[in-house]
N, C-alpha and C. Protein backbone atom coordinates (compact mmCIF):
# COMPACT_ATOMS: atom_id res chain seq x y z
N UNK A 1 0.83 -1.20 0.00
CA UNK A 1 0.00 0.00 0.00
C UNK A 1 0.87 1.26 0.00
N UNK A 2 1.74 1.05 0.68
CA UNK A 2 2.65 2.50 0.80
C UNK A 2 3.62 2.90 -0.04
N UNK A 3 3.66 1.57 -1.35
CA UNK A 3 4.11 2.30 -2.45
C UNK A 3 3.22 3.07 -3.49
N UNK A 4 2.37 2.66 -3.40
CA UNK A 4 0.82 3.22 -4.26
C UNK A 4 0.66 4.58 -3.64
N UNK A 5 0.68 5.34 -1.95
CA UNK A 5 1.08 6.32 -1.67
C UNK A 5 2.17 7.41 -2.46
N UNK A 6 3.04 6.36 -1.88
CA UNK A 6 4.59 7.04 -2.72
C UNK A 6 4.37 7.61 -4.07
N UNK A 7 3.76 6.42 -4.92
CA UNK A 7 3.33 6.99 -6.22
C UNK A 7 2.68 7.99 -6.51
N UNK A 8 1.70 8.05 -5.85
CA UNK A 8 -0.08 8.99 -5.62
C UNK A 8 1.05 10.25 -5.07
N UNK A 9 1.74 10.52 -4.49
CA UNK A 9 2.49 11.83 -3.91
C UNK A 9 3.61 12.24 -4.44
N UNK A 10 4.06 11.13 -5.41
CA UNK A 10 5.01 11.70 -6.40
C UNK A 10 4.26 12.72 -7.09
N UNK A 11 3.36 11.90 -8.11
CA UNK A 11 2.32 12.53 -9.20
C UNK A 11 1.72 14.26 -8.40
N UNK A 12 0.85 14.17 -7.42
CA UNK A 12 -0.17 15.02 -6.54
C UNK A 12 -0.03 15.96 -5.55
N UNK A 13 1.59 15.63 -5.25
CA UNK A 13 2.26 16.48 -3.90
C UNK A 13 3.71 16.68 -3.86
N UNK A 14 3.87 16.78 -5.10
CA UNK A 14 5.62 17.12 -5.20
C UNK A 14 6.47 15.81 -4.08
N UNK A 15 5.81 14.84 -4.28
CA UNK A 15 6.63 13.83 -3.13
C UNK A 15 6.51 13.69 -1.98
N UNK A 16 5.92 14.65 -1.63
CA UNK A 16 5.75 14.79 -0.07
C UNK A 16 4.32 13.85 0.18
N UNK A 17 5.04 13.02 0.93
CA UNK A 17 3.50 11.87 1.25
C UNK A 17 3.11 12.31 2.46
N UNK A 18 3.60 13.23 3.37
CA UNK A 18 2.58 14.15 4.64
C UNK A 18 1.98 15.09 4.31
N UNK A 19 2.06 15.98 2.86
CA UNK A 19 1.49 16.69 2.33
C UNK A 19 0.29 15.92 1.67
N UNK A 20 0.51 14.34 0.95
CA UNK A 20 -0.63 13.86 0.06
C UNK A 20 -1.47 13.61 1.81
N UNK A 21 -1.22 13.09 2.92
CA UNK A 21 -1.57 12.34 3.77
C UNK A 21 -2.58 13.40 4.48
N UNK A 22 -2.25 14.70 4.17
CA UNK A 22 -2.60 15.99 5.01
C UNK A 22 -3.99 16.11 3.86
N UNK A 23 -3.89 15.86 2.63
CA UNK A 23 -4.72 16.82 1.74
C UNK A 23 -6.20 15.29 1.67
N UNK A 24 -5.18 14.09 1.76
CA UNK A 24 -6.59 12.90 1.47
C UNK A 24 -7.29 12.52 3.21
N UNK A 25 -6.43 13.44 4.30
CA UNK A 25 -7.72 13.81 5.33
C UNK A 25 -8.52 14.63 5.38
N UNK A 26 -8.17 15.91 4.42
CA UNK A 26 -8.86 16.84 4.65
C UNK A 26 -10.35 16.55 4.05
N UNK A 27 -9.87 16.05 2.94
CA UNK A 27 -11.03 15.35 2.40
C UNK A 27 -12.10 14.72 2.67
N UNK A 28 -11.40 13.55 3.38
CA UNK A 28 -12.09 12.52 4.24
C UNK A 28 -13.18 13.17 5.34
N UNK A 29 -12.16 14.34 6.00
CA UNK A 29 -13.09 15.23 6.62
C UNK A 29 -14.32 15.77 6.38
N UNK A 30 -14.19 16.44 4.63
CA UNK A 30 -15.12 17.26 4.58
C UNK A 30 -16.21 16.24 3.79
N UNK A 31 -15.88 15.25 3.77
CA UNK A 31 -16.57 14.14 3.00
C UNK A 31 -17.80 13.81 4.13
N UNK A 32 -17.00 13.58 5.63
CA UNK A 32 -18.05 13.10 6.31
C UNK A 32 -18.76 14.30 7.05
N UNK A 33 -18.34 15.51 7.03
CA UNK A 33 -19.13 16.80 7.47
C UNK A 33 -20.39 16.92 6.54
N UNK A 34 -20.09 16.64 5.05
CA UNK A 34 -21.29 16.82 4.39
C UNK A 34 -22.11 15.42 4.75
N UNK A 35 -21.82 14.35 5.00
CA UNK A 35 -22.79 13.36 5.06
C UNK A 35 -23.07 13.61 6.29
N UNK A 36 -22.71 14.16 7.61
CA UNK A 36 -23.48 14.53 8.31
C UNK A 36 -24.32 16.08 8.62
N UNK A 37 -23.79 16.40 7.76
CA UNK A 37 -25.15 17.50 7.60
C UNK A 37 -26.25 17.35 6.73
N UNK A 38 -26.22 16.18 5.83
CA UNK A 38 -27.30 15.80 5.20
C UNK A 38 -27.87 14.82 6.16
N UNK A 39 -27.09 13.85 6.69
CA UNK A 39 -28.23 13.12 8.20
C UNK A 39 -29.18 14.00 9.26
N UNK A 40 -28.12 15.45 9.48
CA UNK A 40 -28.97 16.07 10.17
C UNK A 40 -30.02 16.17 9.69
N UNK A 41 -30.12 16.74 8.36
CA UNK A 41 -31.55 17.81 7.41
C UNK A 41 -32.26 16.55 7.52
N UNK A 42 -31.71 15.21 7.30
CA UNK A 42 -32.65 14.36 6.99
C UNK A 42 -33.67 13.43 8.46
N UNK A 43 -32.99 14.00 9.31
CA UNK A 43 -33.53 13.80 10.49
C UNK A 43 -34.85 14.88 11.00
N UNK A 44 -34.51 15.97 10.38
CA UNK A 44 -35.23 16.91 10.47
C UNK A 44 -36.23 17.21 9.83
N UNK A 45 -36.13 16.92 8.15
CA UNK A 45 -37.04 17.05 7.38
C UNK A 45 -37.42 15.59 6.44
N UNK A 46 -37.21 14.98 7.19
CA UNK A 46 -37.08 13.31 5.84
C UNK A 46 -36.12 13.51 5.12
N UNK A 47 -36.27 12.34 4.66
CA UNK A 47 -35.18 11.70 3.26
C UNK A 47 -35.47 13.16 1.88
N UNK A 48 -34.55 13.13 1.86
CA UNK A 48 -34.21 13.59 0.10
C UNK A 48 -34.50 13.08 -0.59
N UNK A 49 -35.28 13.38 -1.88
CA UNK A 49 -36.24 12.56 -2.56
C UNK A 49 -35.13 12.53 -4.39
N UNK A 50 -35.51 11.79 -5.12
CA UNK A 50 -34.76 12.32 -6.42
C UNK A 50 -35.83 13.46 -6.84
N UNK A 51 -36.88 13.71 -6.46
CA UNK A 51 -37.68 14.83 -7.22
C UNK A 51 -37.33 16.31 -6.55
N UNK A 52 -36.56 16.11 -5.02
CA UNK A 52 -36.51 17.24 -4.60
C UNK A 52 -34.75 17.44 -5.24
N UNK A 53 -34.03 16.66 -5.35
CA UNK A 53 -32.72 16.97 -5.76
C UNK A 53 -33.09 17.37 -7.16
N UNK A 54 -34.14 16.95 -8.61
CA UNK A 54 -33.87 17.41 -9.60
C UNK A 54 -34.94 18.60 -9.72
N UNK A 55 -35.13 18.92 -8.47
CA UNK A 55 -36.43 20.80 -8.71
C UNK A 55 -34.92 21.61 -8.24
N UNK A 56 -34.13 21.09 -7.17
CA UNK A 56 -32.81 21.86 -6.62
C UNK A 56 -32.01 22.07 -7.71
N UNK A 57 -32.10 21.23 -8.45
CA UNK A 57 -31.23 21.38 -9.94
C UNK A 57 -31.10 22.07 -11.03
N UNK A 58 -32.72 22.01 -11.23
CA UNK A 58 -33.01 22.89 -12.29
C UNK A 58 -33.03 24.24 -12.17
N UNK A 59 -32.77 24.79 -10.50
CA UNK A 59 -32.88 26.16 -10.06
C UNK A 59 -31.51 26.46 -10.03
N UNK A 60 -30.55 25.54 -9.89
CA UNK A 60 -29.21 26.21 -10.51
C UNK A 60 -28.55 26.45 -11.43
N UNK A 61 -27.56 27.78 -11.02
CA UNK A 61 -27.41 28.23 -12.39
C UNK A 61 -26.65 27.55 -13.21
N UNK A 62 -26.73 27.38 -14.53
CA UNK A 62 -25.71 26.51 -15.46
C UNK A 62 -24.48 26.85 -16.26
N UNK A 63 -23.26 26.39 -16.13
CA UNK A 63 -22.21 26.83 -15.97
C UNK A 63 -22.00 26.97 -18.17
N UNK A 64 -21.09 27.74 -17.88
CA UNK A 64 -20.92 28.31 -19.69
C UNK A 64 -21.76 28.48 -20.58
């Protein structure tokens, strides 16, 4: 595994595998902040529906 690192931080972090190690927690972090702020809403208001994600959709704006 920790050559697949090595690799992944050659390519992604100038080599530095505490820099790749720093940037794929931060991630991880904000990965599970959003899944728990969607548990919250969904505790609060029900499940997310696909009809309410594609009315949220169509109200945003579209890029180029």
């Amino acid at each position: 595994m920790m050559g697949k690192v090595e690799k992944s931080a050659r390519r992604h972090a100038a080599g530095n595998v505490s820099a790749w190690l720093e940037e794929a927690a931060a991630e991880r972090l904000r990965r599970q902040a959003m899944a728990d702020a969607i548990a919250h809403y969904e505790s609060k208001n029900g499940v997310i529906t696909e009809e309410a994600l594609a009315a949220a959709e169509a109200k945003w704006p579209k890029e180029g």
